[in-house]
Protein backbone atom coordinates (compact mmCIF):
# COMPACT_ATOMS: atom_id res chain seq x y z
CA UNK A 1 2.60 28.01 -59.82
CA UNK A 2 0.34 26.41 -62.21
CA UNK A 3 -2.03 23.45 -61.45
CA UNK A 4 -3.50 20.90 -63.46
CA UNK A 5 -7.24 21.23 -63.96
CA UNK A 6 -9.45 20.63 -60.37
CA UNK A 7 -11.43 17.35 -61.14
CA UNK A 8 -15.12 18.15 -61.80
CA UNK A 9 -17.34 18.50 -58.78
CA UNK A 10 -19.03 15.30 -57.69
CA UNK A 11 -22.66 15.20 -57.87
CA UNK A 12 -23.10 15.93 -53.85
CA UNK A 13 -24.74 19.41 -52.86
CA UNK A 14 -24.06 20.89 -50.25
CA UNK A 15 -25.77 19.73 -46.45
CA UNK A 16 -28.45 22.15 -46.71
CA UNK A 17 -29.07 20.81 -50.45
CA UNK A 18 -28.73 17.47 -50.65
CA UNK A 19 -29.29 15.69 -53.70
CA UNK A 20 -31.95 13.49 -53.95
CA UNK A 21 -30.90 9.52 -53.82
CA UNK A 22 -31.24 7.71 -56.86
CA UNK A 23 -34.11 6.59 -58.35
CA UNK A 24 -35.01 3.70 -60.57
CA UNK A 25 -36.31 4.15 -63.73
CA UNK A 26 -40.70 4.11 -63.67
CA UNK A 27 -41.63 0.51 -64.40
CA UNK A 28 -42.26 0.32 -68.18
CA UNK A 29 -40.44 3.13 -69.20
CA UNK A 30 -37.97 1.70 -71.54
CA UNK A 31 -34.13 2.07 -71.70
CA UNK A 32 -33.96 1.37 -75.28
CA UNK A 33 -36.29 3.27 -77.29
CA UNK A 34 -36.09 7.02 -78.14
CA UNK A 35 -37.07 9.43 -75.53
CA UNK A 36 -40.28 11.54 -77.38
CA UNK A 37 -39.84 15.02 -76.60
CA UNK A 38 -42.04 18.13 -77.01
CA UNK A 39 -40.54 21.76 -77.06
CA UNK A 40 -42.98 24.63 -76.51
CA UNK A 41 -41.01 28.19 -77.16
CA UNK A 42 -38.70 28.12 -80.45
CA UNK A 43 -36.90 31.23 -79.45
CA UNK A 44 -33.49 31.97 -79.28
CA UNK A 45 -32.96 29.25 -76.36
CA UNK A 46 -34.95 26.76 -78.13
CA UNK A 47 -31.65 25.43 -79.58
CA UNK A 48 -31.13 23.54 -76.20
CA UNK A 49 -34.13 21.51 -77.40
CA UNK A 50 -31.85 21.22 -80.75
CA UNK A 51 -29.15 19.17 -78.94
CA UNK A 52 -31.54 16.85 -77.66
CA UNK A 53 -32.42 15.93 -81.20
CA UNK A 54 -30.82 12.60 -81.41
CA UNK A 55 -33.15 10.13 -83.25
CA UNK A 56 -31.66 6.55 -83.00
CA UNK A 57 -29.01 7.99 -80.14
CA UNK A 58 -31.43 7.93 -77.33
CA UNK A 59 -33.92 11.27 -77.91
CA UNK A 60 -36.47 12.36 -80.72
CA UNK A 61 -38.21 16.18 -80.95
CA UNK A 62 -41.58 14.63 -82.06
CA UNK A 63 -43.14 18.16 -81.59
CA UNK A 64 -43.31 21.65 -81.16
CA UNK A 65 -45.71 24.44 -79.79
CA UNK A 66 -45.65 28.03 -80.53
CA UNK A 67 -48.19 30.85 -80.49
CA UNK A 68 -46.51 32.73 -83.45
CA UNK A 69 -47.18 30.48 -86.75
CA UNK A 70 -43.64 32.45 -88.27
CA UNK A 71 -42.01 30.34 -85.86
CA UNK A 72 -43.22 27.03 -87.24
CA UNK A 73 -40.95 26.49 -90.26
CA UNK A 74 -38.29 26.97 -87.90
CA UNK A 75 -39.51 23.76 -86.03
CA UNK A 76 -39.35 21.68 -89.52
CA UNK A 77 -36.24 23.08 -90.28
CA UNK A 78 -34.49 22.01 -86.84
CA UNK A 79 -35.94 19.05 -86.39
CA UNK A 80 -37.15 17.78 -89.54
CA UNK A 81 -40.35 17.72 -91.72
CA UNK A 82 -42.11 14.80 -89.47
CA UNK A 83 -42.58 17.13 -86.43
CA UNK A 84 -45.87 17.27 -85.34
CA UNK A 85 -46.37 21.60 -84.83
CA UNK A 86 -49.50 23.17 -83.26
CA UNK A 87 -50.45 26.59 -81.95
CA UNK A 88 -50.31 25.88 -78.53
CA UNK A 89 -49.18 23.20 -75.54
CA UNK A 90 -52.81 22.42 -74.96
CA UNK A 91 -53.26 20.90 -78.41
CA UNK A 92 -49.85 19.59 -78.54
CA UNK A 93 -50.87 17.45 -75.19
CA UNK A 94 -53.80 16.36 -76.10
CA UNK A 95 -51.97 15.04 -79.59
CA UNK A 96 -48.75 13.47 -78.87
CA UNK A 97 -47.31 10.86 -76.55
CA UNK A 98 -44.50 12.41 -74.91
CA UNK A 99 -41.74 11.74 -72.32
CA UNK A 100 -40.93 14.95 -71.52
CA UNK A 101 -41.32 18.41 -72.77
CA UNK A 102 -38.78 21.73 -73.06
CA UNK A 103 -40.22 24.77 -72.18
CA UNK A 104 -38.86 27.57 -73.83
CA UNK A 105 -40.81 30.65 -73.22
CA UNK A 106 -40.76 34.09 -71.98
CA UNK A 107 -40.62 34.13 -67.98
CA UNK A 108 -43.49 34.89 -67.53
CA UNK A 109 -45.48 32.06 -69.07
CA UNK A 110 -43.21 29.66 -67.21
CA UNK A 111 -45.47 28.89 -64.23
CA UNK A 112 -48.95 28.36 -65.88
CA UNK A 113 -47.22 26.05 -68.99
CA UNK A 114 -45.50 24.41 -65.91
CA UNK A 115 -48.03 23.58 -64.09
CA UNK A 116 -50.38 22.36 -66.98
CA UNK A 117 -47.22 19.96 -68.35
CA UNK A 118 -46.75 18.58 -64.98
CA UNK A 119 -50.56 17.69 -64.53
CA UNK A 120 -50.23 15.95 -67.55
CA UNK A 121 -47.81 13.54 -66.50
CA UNK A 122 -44.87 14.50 -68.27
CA UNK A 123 -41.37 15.35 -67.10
CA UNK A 124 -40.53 19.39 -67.61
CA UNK A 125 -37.46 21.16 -68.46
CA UNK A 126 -38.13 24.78 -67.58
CA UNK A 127 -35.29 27.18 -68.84
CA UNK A 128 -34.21 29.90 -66.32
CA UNK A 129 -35.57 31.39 -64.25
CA UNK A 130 -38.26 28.97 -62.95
CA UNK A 131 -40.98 31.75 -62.32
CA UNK A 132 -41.22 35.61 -62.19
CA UNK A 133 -42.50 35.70 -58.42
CA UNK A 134 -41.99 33.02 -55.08
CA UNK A 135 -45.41 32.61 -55.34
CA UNK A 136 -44.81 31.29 -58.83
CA UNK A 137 -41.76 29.30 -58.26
CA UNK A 138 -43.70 27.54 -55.11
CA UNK A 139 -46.96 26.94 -57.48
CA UNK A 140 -44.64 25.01 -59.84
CA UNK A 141 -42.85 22.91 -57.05
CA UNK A 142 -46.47 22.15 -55.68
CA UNK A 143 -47.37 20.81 -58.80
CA UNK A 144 -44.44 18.38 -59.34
CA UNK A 145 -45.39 17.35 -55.93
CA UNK A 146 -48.77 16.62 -56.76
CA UNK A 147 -48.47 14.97 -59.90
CA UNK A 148 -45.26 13.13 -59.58
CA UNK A 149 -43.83 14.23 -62.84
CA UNK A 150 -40.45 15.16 -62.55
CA UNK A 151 -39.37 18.71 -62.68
CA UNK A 152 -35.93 20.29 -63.83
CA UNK A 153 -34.85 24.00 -64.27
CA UNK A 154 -31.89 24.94 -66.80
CA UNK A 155 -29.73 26.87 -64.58
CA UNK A 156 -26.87 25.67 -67.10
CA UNK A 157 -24.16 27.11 -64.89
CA UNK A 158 -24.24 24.66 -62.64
CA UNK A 159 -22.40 22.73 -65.42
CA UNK A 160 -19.83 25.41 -66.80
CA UNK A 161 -16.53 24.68 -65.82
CA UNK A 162 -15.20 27.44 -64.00
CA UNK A 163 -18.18 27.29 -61.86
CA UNK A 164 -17.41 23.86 -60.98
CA UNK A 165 -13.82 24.30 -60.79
CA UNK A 166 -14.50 27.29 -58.10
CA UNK A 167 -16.93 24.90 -55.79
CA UNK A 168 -13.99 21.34 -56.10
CA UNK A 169 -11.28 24.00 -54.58
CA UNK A 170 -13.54 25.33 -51.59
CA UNK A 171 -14.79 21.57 -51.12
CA UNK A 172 -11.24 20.75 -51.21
CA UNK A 173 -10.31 23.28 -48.58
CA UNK A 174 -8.33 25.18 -50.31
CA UNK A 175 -9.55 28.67 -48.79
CA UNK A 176 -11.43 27.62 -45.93
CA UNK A 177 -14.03 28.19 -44.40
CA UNK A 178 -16.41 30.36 -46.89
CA UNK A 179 -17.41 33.92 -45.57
CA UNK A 180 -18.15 36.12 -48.24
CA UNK A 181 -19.45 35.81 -52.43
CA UNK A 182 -18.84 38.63 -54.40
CA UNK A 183 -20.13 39.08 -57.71
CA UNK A 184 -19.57 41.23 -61.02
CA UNK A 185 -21.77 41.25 -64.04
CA UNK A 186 -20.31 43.05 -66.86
CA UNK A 187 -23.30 42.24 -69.55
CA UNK A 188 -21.54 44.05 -72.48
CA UNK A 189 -24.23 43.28 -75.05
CA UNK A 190 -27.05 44.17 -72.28
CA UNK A 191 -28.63 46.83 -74.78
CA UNK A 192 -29.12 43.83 -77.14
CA UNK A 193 -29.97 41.16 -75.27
CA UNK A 194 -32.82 43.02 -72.99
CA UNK A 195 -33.94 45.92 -74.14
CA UNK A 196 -34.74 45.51 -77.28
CA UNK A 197 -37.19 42.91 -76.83
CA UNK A 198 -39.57 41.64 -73.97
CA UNK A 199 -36.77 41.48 -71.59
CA UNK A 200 -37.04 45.68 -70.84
CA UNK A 201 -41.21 45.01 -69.60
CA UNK A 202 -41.54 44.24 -66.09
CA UNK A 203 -44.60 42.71 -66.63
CA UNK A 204 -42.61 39.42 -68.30
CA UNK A 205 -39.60 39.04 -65.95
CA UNK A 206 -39.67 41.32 -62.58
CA UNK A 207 -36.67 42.77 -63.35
CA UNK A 208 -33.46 42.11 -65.33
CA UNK A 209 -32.24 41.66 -61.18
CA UNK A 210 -34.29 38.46 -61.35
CA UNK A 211 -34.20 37.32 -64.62
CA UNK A 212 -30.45 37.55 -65.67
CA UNK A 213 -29.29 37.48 -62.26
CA UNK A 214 -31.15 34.30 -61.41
CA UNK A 215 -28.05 32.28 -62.78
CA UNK A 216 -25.30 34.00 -60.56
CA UNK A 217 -27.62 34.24 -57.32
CA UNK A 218 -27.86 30.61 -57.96
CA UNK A 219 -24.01 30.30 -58.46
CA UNK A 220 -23.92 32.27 -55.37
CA UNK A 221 -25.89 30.22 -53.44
CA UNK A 222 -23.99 26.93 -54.66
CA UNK A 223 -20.80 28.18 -53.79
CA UNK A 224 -21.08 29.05 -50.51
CA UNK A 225 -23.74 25.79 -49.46
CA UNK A 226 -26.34 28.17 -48.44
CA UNK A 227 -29.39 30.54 -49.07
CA UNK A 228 -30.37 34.05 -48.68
CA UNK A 229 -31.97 35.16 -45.83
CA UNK A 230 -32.01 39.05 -46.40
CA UNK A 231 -31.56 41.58 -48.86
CA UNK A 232 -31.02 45.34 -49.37
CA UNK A 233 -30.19 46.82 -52.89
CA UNK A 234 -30.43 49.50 -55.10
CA UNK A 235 -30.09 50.49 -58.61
CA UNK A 236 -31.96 52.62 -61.59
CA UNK A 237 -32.68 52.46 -65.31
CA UNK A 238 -29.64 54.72 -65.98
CA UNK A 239 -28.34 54.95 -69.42
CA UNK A 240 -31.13 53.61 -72.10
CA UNK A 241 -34.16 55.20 -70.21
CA UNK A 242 -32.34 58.26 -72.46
CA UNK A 243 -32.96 56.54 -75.79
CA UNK A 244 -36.14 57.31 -77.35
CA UNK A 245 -36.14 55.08 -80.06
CA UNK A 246 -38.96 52.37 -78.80
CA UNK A 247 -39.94 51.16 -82.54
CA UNK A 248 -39.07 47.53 -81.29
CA UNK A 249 -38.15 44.80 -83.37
CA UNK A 250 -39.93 42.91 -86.24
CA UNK A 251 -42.88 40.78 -85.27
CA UNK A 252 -41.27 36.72 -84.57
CA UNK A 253 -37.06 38.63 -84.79
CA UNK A 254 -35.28 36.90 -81.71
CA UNK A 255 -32.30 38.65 -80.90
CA UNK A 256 -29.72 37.38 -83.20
CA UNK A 257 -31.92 38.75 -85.99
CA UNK A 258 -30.75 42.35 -84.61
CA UNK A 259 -27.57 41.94 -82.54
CA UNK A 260 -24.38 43.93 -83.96
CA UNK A 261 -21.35 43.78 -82.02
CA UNK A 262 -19.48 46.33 -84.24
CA UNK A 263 -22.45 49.24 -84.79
CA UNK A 264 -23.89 48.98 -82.05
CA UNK A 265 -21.85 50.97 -79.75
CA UNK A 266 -22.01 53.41 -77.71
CA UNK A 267 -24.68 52.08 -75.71
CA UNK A 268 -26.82 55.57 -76.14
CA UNK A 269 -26.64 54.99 -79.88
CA UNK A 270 -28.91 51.95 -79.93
CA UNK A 271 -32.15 51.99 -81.96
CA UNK A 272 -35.14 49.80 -81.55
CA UNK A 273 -35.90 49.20 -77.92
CA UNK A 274 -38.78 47.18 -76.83
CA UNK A 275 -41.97 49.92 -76.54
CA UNK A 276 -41.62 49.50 -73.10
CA UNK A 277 -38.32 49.51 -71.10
CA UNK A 278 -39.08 50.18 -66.88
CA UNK A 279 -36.44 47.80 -65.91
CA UNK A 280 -33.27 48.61 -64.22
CA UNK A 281 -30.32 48.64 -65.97
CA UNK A 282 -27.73 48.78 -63.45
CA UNK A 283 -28.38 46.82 -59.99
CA UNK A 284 -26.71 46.36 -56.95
CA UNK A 285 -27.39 44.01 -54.10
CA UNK A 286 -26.18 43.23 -50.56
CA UNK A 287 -27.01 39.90 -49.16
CA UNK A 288 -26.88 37.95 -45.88
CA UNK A 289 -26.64 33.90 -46.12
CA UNK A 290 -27.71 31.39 -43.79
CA UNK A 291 -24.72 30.64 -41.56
CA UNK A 292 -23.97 34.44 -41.24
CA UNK A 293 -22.37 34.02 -45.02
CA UNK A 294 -22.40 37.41 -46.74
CA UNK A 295 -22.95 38.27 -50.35
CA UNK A 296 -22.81 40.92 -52.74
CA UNK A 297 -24.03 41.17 -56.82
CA UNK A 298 -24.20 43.50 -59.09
CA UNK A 299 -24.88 43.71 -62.52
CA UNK A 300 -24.45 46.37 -65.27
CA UNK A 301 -25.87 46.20 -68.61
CA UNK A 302 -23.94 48.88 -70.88
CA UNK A 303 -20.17 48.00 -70.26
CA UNK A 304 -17.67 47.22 -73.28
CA UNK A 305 -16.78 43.50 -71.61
CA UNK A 306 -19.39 40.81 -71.34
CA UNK A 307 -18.31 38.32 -68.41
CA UNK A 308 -18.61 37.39 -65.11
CA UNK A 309 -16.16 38.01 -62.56
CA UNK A 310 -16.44 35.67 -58.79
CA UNK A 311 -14.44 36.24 -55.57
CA UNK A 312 -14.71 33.97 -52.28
CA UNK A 313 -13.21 34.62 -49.47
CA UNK A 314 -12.72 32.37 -46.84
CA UNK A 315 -11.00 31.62 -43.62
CA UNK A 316 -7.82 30.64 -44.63
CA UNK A 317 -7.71 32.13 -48.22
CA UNK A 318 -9.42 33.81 -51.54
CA UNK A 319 -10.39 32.81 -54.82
CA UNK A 320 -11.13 34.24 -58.23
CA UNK A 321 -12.08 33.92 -61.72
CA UNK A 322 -10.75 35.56 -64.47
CA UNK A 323 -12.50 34.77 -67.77
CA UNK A 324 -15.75 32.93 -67.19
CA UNK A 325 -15.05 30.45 -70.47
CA UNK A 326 -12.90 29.88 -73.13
CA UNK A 327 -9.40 28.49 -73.07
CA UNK A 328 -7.56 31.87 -71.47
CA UNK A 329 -10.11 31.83 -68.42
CA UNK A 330 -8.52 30.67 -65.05
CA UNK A 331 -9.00 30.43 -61.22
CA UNK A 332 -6.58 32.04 -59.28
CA UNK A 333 -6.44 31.06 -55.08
CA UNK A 334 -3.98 32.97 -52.89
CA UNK A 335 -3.44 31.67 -49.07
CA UNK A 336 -0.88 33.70 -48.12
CA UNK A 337 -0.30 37.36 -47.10
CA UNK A 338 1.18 39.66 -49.24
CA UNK A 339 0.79 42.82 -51.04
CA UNK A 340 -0.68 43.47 -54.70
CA UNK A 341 0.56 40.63 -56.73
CA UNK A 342 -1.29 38.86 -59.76
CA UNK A 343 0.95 35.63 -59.21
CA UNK A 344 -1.50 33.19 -57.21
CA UNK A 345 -0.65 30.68 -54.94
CA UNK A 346 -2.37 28.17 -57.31
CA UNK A 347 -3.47 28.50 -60.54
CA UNK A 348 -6.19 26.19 -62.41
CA UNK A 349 -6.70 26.65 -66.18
CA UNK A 350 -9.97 25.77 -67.86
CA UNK A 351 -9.83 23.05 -70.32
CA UNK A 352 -10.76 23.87 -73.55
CA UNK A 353 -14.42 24.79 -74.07
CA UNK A 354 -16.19 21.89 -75.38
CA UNK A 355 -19.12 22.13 -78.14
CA UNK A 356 -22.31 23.78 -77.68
CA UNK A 357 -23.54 26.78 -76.05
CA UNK A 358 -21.74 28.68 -72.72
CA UNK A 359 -18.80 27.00 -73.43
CA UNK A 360 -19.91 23.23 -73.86
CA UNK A 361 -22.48 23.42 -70.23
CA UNK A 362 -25.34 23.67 -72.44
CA UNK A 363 -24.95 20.39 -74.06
CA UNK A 364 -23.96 18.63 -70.30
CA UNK A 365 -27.48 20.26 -68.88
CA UNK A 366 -29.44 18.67 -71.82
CA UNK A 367 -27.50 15.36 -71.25
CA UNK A 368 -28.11 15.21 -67.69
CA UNK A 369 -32.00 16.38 -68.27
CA UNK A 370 -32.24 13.11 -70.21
CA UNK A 371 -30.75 10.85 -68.18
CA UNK A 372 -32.92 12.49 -65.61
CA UNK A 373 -35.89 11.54 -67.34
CA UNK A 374 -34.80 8.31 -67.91
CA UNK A 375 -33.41 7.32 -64.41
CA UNK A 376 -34.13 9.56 -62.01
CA UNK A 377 -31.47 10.23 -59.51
CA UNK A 378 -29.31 13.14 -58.25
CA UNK A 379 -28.67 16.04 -60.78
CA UNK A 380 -26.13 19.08 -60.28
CA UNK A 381 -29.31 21.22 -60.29
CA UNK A 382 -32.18 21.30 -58.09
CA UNK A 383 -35.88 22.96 -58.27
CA UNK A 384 -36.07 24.40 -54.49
CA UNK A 385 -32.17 26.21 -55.39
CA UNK A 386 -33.82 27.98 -58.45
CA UNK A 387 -37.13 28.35 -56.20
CA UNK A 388 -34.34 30.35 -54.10
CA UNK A 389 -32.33 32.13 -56.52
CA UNK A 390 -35.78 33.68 -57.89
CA UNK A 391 -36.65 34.47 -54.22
CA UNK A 392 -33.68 36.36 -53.61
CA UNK A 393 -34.01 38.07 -56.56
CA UNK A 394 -37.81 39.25 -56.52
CA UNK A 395 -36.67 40.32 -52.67
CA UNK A 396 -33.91 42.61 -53.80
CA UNK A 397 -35.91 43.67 -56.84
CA UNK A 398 -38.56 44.87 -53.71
CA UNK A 399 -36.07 46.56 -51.59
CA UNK A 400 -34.36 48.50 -54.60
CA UNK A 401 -37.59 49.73 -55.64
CA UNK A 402 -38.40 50.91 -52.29
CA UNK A 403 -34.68 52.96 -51.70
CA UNK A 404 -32.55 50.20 -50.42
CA UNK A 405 -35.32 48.90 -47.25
CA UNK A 406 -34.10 45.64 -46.36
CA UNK A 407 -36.08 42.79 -47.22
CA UNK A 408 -36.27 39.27 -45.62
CA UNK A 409 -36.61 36.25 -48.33
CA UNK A 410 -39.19 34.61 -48.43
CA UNK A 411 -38.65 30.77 -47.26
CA UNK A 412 -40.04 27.67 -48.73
CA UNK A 413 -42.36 25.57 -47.08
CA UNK A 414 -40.11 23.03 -45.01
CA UNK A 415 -42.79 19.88 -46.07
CA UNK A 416 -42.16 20.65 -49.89
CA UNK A 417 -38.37 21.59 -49.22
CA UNK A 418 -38.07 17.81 -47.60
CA UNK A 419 -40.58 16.48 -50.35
CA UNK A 420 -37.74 17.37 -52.94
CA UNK A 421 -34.55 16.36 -50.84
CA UNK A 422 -36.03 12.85 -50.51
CA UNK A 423 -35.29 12.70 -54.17
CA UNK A 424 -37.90 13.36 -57.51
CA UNK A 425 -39.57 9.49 -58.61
């Protein structure tokens, strides 16, 4: 049978992530008046900073930040020939007046530009994944601590429909108790998207493990209400360690500048990868949740399909995605025994994909961002879960470099953990 559309999520985590109570808004801060925003990073991601342009609707880019001067005109062009644009976040702090800042830079840079915005007193978007190590994501949540400037991470899944579709049926009941996560990443354009730029370096994201699969460990983590405890995985830089084209790209290209879904294909005739390429491009991972939950992910970066593909299992029944967005994608539950058959018990269709990026979530993240930093109050995602997803991921990326050893996650601190369930001021 078919269903209508599950009702979105309500904003309640799960127990072991609550969401912080709501706030009110910082005396003098006014309701009224523009937000002033900063952006530092005007990369490829850089457009989320786009959507908050809004002057007279509620949010103004006032300025921009980046190290490369060919980025600049981009800044002027988006935004609008007023923009204030400087070389660097230290001179655009110590010029503007802002509200809050999006940082849009490689990973990682996130946790030294993170800390310095916070210590200024402004409130920080920090686009996926918060850091490159624990150590870094726990620097970061110290500093929001310290400083009292509020902190949010753009794990926009958390906002993409089939994601929240998935988490209203299990908090409806509708399979159970949850058991077991398992994940598929087919990232089609993989050969694109991280290899041909600073994406295939270590050195600036851990591994592709971490950085790509920070979303769906997240996702992971939000479906089944709990965290990773322990890790074993393995994996290999399989197919475009053969390529030994590492000219690169042009000096400021992002990666629309040099992404070609018709030509480029197979994935061993690719040209142009980043000089150096020592991540993995093909990762599995095994994963045990608090609760005795069990996981698995696993991600693959040269297959001709680019989506995502979720099964939970629970007690009293199983659920799946097909199509991840876009008006064909669906959940499918079945409760009841049977053989092979493709006809679910229940069926819920997306609605159509609204506008913006990743199927309209982009534009909800920015809009809750900004009510964030106007109000305070629970938000659908939460610092210490993408302090976690990055944990689990910089464990596994440990345990498959060392042949599958298991790993135990590192935990946060249970004073800063509590510091951020009592809610961000």
């Amino acid at each position: 049978m078919t269903d209508t559309p599950a009702a979105p999520a309500d904003h309640v985590a799960p127990a072991d992530q609550d969401a912080p109570a709501v706030q009110d808004a910082p005396a003098g801060r006014s309701h009224t008046r523009d937000l002033r925003l900063g952006v530092i990073g005007l990369g490829l991601r850089a457009t989320l900073a786009k959507e908050a342009h809004r002057p007279g609707e509620g949010s103004v880019v006032v300025a921009a930040a980046d190290t490369a001067p060919g980025m600049h005109a981009r800044a002027r062009e988006w935004f609008g020939d007023d923009v204030h644009v400087h070389p660097d976040h230290h001179r655009m702090l110590a010029a503007e007046d802002l509200d809050a800042v999006f940082l849009i830079t490689p990973d990682h840079t996130h946790e030294a530009l993170a800390v310095d915005l916070l210590a200024a007193g402004v409130a920080v978007f920090v686009e996926k994944p918060l850091a490159i190590t624990t150590e870094g994501c726990d620097r970061v949540l110290e500093a929001a601590r310290a400083s009292g400037s509020r902190l949010y991470v753009g794990h926009n899944m958390r906002h993409m429909p089939v994601v929240r579709v998935m988490r209203d049926l299990i908090g409806r009941g509708e399979i159970g108790e949850v058991k077991a996560v398992w994940c598929r990443h087919f990232v089609g354009h993989g050969g694109d998207f991280y290899f041909k730029d600073w994406h295939a370096d270590r050195r600036n994201t851990t591994s592709l493990l971490l950085q790509k699969g920070a979303h769906d460990l997240d996702v992971i983590h939000w479906l089944a209400g709990a965290y990773t405890e322990r890790v074993t995985a393995l994996g290999g830089l399989t197919v475009y360690g053969d390529i030994t084209d590492r000219s690169g790209q042009a000096p400021g290209a992002v990666m629309p500048d040099w992404y070609d879904p018709e030509r480029n294909w197979p994935p061993l005739s690719l040209t142009g990868l980043n000089p150096v390429v020592d991540v993995e491009d093909l990762s599995m991972m095994l994963m045990r949740l608090e609760g005795g939950i069990h996981a698995s992910y696993q991600q693959c970066h040269y297959t001709p399909d680019y989506w995502r593909n979720y099964t939970v299992i629970g007690t009293e029944g199983r659920l799946e995605n097909f199509g991840d967005h876009g008006e064909s994608a669906e959940v499918r539950v079945w409760r009841h025994r049977s053989g092979y058959r493709a006809d679910a018990d229940l069926v819920v269709p997306m609605p159509s994909p609204g506008e913006g990026g990743h199927g309209g979530s982009d534009p909800m993240l920015v809009a809750e961002f900004l009510r964030f930093v106007r109000s305070g109050g629970p938000t659908d995602t939460s610092p210490v879960a993408a302090r976690e997803a990055v944990a689990a991921g910089v464990a596994a990326t440990e345990s498959l470099r060392s042949d599958g050893r298991p790993v135990t996650v590192s935990r946060i601190a249970p004073d800063l953990a509590a510091w951020f369930a009592r809610g961000q001021s």
